[in-house]
N, C-alpha and C. Protein backbone atom coordinates (compact mmCIF):
# COMPACT_ATOMS: atom_id res chain seq x y z
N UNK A 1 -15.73 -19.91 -21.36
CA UNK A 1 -14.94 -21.08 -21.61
C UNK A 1 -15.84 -22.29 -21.85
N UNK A 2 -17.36 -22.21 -21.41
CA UNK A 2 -17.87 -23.50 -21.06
C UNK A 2 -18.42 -23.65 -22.72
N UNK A 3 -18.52 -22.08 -23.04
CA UNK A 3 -19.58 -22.59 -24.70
C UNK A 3 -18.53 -22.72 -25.60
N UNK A 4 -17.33 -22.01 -25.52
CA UNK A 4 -16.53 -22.74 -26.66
C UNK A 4 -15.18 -23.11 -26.17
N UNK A 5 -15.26 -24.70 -25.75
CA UNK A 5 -14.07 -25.26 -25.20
C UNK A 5 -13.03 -25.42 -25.61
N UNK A 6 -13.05 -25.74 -27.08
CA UNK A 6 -12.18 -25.81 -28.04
C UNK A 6 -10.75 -24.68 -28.16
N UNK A 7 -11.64 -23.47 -28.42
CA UNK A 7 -11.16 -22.41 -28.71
C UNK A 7 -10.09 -21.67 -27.44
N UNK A 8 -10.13 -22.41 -26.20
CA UNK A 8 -9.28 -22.26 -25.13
C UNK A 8 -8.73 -23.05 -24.73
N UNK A 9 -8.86 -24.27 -25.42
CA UNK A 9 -7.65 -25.28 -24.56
C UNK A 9 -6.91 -25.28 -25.47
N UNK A 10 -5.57 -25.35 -24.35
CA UNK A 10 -4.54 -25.61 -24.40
C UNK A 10 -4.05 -24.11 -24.10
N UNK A 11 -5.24 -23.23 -24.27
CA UNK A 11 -4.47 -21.66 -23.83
C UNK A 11 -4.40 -21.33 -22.40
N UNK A 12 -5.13 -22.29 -21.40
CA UNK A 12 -5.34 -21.84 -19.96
C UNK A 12 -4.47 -22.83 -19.10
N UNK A 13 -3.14 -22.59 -18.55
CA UNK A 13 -2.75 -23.65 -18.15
C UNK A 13 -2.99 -23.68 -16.66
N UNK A 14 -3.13 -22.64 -15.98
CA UNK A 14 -3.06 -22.63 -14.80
C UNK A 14 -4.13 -21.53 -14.15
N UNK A 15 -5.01 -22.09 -12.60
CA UNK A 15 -5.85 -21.05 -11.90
C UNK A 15 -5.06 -21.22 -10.68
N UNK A 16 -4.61 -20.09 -10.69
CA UNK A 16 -4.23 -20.31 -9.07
C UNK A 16 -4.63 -19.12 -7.86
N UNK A 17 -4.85 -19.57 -6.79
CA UNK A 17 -5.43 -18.55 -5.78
C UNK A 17 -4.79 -18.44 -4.65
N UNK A 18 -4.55 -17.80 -4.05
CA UNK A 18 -3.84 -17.41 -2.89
C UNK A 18 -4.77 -16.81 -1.62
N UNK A 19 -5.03 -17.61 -0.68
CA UNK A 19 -5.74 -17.20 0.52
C UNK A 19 -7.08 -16.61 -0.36
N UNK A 20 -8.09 -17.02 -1.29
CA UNK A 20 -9.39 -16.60 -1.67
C UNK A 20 -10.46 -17.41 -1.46
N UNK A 21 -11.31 -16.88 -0.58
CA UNK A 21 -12.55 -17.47 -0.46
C UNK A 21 -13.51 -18.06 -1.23
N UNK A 22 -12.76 -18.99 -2.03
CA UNK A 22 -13.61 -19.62 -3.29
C UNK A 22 -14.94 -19.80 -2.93
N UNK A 23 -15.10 -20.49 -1.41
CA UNK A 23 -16.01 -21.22 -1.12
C UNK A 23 -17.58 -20.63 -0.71
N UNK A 24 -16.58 -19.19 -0.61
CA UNK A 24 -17.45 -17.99 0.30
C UNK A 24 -16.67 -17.93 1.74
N UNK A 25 -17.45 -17.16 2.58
CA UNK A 25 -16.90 -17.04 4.14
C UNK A 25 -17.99 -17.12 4.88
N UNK A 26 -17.71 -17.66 5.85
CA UNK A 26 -18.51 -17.65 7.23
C UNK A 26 -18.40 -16.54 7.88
N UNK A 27 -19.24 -15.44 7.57
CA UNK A 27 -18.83 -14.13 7.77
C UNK A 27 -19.38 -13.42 8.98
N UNK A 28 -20.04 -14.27 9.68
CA UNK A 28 -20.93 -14.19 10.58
C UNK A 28 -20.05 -13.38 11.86
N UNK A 29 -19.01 -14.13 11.99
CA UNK A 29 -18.49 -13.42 13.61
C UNK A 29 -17.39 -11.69 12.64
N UNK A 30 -17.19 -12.02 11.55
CA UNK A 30 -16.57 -10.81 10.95
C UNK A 30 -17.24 -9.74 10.86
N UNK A 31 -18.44 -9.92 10.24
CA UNK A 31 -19.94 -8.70 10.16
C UNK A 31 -19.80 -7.89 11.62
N UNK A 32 -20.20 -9.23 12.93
CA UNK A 32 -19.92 -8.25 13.58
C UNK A 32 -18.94 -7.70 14.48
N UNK A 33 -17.60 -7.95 13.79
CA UNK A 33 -16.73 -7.56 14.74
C UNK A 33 -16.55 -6.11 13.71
N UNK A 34 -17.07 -6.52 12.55
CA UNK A 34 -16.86 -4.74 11.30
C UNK A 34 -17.88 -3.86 11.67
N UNK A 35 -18.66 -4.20 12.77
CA UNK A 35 -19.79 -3.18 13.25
C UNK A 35 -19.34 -2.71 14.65
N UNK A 36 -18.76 -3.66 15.68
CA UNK A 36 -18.00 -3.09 16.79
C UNK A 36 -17.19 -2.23 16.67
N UNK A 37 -15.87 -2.93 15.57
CA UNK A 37 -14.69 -1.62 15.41
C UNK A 37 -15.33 -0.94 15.02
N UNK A 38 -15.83 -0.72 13.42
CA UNK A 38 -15.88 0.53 12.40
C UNK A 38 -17.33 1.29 12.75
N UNK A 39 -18.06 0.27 13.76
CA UNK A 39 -19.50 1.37 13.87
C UNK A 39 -20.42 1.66 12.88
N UNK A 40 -19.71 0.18 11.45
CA UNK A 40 -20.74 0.10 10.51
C UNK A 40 -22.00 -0.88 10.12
N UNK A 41 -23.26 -0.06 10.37
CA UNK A 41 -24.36 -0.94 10.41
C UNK A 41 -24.18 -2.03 9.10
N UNK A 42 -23.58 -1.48 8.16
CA UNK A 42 -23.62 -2.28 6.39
C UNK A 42 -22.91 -3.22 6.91
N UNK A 43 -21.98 -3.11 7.71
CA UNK A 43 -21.04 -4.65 8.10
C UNK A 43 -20.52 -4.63 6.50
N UNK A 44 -19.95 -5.57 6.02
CA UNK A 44 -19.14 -6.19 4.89
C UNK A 44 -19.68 -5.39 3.66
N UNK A 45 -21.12 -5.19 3.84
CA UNK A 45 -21.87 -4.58 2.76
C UNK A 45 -22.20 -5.76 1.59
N UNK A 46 -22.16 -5.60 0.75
CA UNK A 46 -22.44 -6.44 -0.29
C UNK A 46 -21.76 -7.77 -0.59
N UNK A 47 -20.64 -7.80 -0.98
CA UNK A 47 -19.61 -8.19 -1.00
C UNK A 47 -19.67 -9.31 0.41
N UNK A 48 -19.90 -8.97 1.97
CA UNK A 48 -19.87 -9.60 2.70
C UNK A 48 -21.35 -10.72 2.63
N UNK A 49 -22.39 -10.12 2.14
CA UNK A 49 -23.66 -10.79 2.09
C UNK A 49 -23.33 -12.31 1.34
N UNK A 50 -22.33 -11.79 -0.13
CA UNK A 50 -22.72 -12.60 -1.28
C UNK A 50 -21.85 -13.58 -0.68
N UNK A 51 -20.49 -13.60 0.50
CA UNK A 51 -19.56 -14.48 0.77
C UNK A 51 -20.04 -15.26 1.86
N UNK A 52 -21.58 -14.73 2.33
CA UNK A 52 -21.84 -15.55 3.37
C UNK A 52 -23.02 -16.53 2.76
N UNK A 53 -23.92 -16.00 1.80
CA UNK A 53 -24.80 -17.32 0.77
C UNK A 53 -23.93 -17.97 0.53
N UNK A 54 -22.81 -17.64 -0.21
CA UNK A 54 -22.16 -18.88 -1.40
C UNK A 54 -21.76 -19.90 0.01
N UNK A 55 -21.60 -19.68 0.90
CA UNK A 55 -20.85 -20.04 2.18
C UNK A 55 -22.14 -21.42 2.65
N UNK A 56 -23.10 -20.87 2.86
CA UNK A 56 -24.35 -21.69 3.02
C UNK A 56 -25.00 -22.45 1.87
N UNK A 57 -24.51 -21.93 0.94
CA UNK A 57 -25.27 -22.35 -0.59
C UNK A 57 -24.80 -23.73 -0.92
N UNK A 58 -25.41 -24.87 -0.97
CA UNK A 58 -24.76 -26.63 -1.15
C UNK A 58 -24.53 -26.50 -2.79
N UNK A 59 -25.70 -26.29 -3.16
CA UNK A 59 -25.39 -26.21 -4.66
C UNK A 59 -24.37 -25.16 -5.02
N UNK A 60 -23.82 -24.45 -4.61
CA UNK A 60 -22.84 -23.38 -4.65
C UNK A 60 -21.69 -24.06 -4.88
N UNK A 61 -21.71 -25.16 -3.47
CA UNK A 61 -20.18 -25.67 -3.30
C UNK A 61 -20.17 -26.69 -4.67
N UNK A 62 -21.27 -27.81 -5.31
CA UNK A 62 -21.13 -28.47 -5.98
C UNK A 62 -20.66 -28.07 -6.80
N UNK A 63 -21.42 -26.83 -7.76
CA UNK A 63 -21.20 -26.09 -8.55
C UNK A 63 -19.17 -25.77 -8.73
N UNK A 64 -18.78 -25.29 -7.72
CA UNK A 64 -17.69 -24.91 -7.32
C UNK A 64 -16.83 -25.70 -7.51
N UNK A 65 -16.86 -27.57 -7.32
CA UNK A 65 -15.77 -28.33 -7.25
C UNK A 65 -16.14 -28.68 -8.52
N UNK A 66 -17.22 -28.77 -9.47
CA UNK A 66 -17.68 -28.85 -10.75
C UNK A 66 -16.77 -28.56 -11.42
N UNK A 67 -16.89 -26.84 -11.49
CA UNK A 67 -15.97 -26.22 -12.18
C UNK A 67 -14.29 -26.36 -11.75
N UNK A 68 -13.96 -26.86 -11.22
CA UNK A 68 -12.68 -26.93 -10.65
C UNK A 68 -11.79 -28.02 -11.64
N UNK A 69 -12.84 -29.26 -11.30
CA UNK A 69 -12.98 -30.71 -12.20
C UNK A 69 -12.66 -30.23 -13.43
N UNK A 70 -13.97 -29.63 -13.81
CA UNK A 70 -13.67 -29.24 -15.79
C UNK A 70 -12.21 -28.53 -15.98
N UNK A 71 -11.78 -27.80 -15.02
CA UNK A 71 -10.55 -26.93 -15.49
C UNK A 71 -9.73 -28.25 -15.70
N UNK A 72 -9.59 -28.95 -14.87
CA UNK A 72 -8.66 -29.76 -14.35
C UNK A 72 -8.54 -31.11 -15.48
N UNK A 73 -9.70 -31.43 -15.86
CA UNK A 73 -9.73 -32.08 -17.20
C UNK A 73 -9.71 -31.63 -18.45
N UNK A 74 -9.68 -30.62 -18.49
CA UNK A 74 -9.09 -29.60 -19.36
C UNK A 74 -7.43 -29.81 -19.56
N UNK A 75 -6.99 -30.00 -18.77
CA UNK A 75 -5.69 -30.14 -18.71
C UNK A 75 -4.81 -28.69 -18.01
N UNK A 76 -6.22 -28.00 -17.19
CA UNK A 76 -5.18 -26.67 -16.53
C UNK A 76 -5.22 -27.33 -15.23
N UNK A 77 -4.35 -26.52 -14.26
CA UNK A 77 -3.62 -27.06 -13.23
C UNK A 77 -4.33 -25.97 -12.57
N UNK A 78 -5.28 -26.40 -11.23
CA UNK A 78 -5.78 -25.68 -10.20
C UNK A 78 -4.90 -25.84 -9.37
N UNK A 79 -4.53 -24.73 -8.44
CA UNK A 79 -3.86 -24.78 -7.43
C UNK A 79 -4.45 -23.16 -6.07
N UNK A 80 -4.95 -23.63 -5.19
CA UNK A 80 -5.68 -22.98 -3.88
C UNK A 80 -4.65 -23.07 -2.91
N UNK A 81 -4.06 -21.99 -2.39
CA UNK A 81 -3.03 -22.22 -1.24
C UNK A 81 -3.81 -21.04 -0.61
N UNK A 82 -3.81 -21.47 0.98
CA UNK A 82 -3.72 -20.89 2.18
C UNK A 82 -3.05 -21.15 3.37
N UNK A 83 -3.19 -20.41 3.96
CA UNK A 83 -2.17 -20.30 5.43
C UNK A 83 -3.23 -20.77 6.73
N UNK A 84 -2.44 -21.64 7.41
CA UNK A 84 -3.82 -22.27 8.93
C UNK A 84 -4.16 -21.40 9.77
N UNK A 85 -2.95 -20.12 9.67
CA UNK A 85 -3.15 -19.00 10.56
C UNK A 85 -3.79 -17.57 10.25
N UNK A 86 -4.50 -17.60 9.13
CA UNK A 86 -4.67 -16.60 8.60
C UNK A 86 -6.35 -16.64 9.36
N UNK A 87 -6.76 -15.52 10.01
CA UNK A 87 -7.94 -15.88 10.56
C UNK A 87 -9.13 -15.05 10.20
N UNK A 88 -8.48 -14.31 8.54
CA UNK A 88 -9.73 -14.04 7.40
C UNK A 88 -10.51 -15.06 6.87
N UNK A 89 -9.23 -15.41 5.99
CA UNK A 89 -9.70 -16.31 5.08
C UNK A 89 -9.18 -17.83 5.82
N UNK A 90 -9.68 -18.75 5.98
CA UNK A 90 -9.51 -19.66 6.85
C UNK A 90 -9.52 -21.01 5.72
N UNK A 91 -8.85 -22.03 5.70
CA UNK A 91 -8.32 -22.69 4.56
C UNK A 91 -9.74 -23.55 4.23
N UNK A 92 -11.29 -23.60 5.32
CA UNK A 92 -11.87 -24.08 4.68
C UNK A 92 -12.66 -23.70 3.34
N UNK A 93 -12.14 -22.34 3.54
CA UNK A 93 -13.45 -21.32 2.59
C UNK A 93 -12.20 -21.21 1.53
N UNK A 94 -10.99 -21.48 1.80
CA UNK A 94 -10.38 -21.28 0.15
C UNK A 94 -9.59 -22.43 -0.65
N UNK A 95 -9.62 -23.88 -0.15
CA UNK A 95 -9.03 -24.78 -0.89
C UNK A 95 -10.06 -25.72 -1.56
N UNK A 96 -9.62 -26.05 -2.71
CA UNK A 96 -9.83 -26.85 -3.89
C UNK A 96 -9.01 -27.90 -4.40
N UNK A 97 -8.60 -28.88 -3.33
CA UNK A 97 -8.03 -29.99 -3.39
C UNK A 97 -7.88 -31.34 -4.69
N UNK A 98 -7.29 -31.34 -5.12
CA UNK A 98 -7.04 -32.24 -7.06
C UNK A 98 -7.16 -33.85 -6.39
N UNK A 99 -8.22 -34.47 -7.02
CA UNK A 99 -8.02 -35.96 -6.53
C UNK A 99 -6.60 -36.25 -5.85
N UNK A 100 -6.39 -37.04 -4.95
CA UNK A 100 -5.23 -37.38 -4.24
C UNK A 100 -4.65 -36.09 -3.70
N UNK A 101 -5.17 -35.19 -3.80
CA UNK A 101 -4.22 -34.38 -2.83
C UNK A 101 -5.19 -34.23 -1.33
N UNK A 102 -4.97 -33.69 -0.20
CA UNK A 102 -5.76 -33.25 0.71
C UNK A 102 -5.54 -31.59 1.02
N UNK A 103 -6.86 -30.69 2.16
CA UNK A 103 -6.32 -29.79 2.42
C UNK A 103 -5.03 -29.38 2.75
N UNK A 104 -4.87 -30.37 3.81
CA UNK A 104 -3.30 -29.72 4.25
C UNK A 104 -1.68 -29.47 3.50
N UNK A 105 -2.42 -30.34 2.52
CA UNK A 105 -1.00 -30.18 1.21
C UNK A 105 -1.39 -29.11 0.39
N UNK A 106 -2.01 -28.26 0.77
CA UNK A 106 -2.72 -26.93 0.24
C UNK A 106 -2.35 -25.64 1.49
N UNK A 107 -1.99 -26.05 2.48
CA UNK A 107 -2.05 -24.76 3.82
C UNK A 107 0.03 -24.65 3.64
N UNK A 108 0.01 -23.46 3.72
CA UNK A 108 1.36 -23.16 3.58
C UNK A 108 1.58 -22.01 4.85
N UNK A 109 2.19 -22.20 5.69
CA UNK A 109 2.59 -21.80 7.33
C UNK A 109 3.17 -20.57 6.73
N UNK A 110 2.88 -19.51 7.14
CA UNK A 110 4.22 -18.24 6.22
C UNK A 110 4.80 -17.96 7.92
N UNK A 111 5.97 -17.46 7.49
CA UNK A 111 7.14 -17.25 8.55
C UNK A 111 7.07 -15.91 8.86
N UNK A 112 6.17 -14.97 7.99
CA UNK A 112 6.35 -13.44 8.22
C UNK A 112 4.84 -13.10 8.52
N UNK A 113 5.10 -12.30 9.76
CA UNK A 113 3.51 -11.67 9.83
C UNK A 113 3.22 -10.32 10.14
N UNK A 114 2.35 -9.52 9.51
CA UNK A 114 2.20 -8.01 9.04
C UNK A 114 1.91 -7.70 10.68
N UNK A 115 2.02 -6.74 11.04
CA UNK A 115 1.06 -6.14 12.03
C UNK A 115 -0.55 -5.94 11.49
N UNK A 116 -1.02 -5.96 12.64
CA UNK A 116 -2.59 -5.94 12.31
C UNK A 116 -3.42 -6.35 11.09
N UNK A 117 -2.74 -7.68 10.51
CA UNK A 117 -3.20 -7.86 9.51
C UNK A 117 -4.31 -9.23 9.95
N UNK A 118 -4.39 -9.57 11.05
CA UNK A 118 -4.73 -10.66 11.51
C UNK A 118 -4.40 -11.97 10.53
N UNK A 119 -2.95 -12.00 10.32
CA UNK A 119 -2.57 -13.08 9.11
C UNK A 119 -2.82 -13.04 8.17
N UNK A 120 -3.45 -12.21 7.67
CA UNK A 120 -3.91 -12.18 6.27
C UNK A 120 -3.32 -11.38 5.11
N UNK A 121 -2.58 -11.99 4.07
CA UNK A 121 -2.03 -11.32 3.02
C UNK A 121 -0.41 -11.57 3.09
N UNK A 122 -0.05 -12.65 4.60
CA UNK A 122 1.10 -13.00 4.56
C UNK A 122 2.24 -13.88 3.50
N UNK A 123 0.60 -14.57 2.59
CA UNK A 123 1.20 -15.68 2.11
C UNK A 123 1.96 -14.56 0.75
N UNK A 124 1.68 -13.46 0.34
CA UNK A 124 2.60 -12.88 -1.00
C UNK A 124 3.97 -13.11 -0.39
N UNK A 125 4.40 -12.54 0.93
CA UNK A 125 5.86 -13.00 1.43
C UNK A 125 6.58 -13.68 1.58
N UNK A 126 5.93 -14.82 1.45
CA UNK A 126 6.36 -16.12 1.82
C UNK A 126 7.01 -16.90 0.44
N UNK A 127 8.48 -17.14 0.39
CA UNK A 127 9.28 -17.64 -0.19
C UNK A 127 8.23 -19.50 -0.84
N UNK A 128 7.97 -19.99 0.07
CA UNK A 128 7.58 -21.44 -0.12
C UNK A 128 6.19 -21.61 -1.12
N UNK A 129 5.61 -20.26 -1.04
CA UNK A 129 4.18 -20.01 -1.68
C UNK A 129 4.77 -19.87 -3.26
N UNK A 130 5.83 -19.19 -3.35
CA UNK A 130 6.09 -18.56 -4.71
C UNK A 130 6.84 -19.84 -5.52
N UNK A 131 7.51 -20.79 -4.60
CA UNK A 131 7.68 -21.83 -5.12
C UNK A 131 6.78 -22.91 -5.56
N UNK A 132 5.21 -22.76 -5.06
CA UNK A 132 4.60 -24.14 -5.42
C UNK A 132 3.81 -23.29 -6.74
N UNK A 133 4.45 -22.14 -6.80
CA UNK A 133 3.26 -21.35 -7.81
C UNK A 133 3.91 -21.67 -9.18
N UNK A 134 5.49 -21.18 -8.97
CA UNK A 134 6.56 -21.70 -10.22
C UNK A 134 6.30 -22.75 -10.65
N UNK A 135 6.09 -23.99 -9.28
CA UNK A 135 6.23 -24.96 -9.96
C UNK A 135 4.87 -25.97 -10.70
N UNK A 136 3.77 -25.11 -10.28
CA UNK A 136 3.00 -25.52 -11.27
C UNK A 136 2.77 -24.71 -12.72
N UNK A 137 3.48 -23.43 -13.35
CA UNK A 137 3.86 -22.79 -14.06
C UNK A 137 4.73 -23.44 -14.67
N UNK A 138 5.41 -23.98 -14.22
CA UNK A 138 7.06 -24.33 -14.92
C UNK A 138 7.30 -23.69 -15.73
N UNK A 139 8.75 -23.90 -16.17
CA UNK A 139 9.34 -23.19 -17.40
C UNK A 139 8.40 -22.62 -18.36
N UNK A 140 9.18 -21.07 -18.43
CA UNK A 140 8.25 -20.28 -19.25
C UNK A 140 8.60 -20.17 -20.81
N UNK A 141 8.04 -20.19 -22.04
CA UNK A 141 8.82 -19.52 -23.11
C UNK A 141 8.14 -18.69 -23.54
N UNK A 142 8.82 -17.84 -24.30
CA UNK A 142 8.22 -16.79 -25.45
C UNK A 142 7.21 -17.27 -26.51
N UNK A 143 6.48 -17.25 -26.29
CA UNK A 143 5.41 -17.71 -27.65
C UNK A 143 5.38 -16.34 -28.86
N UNK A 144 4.94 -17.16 -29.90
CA UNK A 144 5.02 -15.77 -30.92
C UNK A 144 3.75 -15.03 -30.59
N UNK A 145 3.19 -13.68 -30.86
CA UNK A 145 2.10 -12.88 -30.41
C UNK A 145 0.88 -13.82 -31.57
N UNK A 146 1.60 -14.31 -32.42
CA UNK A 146 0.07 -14.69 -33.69
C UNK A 146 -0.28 -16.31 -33.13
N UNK A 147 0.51 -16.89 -31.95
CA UNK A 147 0.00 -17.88 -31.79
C UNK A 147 -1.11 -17.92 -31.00
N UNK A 148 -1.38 -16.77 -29.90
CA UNK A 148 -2.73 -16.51 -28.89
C UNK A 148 -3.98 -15.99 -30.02
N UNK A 149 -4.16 -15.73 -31.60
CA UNK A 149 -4.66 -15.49 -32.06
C UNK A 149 -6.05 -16.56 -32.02
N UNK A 150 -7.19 -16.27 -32.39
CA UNK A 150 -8.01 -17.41 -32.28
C UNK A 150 -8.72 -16.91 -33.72
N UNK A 151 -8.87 -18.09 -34.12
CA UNK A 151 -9.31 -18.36 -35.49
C UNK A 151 -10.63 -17.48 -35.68
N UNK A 152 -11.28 -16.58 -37.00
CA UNK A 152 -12.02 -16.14 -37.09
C UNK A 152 -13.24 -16.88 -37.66
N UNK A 153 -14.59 -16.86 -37.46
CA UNK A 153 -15.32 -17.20 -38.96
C UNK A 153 -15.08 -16.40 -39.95
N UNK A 154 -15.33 -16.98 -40.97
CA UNK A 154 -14.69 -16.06 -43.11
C UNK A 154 -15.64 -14.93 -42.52
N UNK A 155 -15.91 -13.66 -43.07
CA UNK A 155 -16.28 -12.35 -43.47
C UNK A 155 -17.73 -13.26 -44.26
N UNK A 156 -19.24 -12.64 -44.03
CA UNK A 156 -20.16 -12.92 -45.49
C UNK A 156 -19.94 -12.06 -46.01
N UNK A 157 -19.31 -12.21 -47.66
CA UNK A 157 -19.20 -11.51 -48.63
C UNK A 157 -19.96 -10.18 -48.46
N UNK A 158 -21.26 -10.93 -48.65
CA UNK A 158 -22.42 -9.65 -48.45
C UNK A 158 -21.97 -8.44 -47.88
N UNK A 159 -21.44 -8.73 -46.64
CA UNK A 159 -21.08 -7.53 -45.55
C UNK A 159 -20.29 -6.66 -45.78
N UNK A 160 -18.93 -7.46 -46.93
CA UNK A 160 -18.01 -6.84 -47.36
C UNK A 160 -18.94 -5.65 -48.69
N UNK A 161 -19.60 -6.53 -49.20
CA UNK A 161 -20.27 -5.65 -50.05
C UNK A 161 -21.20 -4.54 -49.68
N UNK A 162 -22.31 -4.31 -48.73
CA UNK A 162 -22.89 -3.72 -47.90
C UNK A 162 -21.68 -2.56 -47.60
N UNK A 163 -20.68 -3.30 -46.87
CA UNK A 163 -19.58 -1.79 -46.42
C UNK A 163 -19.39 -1.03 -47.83
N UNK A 164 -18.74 -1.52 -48.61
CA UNK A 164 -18.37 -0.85 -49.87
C UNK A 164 -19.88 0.34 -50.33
N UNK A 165 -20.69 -0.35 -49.98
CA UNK A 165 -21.80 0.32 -51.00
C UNK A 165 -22.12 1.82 -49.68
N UNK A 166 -22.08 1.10 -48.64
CA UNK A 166 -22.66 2.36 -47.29
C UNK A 166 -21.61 4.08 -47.57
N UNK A 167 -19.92 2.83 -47.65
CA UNK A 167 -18.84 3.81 -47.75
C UNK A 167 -18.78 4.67 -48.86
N UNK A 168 -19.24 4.05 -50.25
CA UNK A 168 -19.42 5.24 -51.71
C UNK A 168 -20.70 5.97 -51.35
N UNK A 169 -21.73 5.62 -50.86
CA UNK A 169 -23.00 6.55 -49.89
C UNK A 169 -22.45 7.64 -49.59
N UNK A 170 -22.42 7.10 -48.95
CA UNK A 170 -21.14 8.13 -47.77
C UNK A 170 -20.64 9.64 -48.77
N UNK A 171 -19.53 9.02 -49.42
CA UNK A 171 -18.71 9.44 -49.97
C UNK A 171 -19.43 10.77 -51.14
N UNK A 172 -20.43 9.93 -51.70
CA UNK A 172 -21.13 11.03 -52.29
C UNK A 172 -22.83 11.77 -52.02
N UNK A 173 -22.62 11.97 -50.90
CA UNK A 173 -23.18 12.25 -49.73
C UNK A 173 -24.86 11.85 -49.58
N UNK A 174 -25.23 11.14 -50.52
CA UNK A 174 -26.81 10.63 -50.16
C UNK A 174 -26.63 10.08 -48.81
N UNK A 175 -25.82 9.52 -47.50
CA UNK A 175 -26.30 9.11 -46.51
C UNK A 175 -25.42 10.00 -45.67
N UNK A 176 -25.58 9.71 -44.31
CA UNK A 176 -24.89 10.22 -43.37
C UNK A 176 -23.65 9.20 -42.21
């Protein structure tokens, strides 16, 4: 998106995330509570390593609200919702707050909670989540399929000519 801006705006209207660790995680007391239960030395494994740099990483986070900005002046609509009780993903490691808004107009309380999920993954259930999602979506329409098309550069002739000449090759079998 960043090398050709042109060619996507107005096609991206919306990023939205639900309980995701944009920020990374503080994965530190998780590692080892995934080595107590599961008895695994890898802890998180990879995946847990890279969520605990980006987590420590300053230039990570800059980087992070950077890109958030550009979407957002772009004219797409970021939107980061998490839950205060979810004690995976914890609302500092997943909100991305739009000038004038704050975290907490980002944390959405869900009313339903899984067994053993330690809160996490509640927010798909939650009626109030699916509403702030609509409503930065709004009304949908049908677009025609040739309008997501993106403009080509022309064909160089040449190439067209090159094919023609490879394909009669071909055809009368001097090439393969």
């Amino acid at each position: 998106m960043a090398r050709d801006r042109q060619a996507w705006r107005g096609r991206l209207g919306a990023v939205i995330t639900l309980a995701a660790p944009m920020h990374g995680c503080s994965v530190g007391t998780l590692l080892n509570w995934a080595w107590l239960v599961l008895g695994d030395t890898e802890g998180l494994g990879e995946a847990g390593r890279d969520l605990d740099s980006r987590w420590k990483d300053v230039e990570e986070q800059t980087r992070l609200a950077r890109r958030a900005a550009f979407l957002r002046a772009a004219g797409a609509r970021v939107l980061t919702l998490a839950d205060p009780d979810d004690s995976v993903v914890r609302p500092e490691e997943a909100l991305l707050p739009a000038p004038g808004e704050s975290p907490t107009d980002l944390q959405v309380t869900t009313q339903i909670r899984r067994p053993g999920s330690l809160g996490h993954g509640a927010l798909l259930d939650e009626p109030a989540v699916w509403r702030r999602v609509l409503g930065v979506l709004g009304p949908q329409k049908r677009v025609a399929r040739s309008a997501f098309r993106v403009a080509r550069e022309p064909v160089d002739p040449i190439e067209e000519d090159l094919k023609a000449l490879k394909d009669r090759l071909r055809r009368e079998g001097r090439i393969k």
